[in-house]
Protein backbone atom coordinates (compact mmCIF):
# COMPACT_ATOMS: atom_id res chain seq x y z
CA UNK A 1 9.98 12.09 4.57
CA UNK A 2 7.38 10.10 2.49
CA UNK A 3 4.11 9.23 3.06
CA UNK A 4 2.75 6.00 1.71
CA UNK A 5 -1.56 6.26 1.36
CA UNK A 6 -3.30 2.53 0.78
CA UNK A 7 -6.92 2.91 -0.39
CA UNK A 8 -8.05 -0.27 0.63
CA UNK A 9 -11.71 0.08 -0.51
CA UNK A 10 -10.41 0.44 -4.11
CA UNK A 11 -7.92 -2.81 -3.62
CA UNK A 12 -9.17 -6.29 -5.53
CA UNK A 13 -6.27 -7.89 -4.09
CA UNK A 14 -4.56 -8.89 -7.15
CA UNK A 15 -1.13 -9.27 -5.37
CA UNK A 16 1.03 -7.17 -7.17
CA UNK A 17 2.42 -4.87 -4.42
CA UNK A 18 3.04 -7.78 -2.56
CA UNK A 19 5.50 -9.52 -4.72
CA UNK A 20 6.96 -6.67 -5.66
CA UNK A 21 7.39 -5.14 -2.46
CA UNK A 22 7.00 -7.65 0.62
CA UNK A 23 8.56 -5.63 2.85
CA UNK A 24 5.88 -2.96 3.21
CA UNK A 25 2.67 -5.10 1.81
CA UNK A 26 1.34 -8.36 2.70
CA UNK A 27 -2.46 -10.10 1.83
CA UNK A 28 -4.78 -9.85 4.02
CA UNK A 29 -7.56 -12.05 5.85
CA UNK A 30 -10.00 -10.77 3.93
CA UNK A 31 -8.41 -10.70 0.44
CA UNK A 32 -7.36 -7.51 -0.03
CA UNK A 33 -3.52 -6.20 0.55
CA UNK A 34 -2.53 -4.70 3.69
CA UNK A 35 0.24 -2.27 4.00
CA UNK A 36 2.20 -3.09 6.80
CA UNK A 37 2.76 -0.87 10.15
CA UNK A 38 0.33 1.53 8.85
CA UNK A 39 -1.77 3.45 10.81
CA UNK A 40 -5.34 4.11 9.98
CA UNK A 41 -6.74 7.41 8.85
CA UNK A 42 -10.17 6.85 8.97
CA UNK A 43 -12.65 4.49 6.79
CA UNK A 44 -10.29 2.52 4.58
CA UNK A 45 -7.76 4.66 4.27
CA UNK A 46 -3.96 3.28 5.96
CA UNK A 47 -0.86 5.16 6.14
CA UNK A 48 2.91 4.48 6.43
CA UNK A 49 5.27 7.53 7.14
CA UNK A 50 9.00 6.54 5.78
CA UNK A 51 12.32 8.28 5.27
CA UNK A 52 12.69 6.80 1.82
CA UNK A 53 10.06 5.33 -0.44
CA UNK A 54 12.15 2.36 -1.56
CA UNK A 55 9.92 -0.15 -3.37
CA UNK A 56 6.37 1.24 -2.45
CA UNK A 57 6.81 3.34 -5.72
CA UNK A 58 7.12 0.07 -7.87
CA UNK A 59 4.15 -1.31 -6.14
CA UNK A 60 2.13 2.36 -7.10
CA UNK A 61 2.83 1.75 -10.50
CA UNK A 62 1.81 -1.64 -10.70
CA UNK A 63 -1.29 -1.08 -8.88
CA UNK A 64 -4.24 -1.77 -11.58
CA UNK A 65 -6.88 0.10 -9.15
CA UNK A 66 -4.33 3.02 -8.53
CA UNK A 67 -4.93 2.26 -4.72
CA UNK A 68 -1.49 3.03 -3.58
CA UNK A 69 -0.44 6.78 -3.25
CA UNK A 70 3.15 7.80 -2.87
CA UNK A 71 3.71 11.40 -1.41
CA UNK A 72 6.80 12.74 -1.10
């Protein structure tokens, strides 16, 4: 089981998770990206439990502000 950990505070909404993994990540109202299904985990922290990590880890890496934790 993995556990996918969005930051949101540090997110400036550049887009990259979202095109490289539109599955899990969309934009948000406000700008910002906004990991699907998640569940919040108090202030701006959102998380996704999955059984594999699939393209989340692509969208880590890309991640200029490092927002996007992958824990496996």
């Amino acid at each position: 089981m993995a556990k996918i950990v969005h930051e949101k505070d540090k997110c400036i909404g550049c887009g990259a998770c979202v095109s490289l993994c539109p599955k899990y990540w969309e934009m948000g109202e406000d700008g910002k990206a906004a990991l699907k299904n998640a569940v919040n985990s108090g202030g701006e922290k959102h998380n996704l439990e999955l059984e594999k990590v699939g393209c989340n880890r692509d969208a880590a890496e890309s991640c200029p502000t490092q927002c996007i934790l992958v824990l496996e």
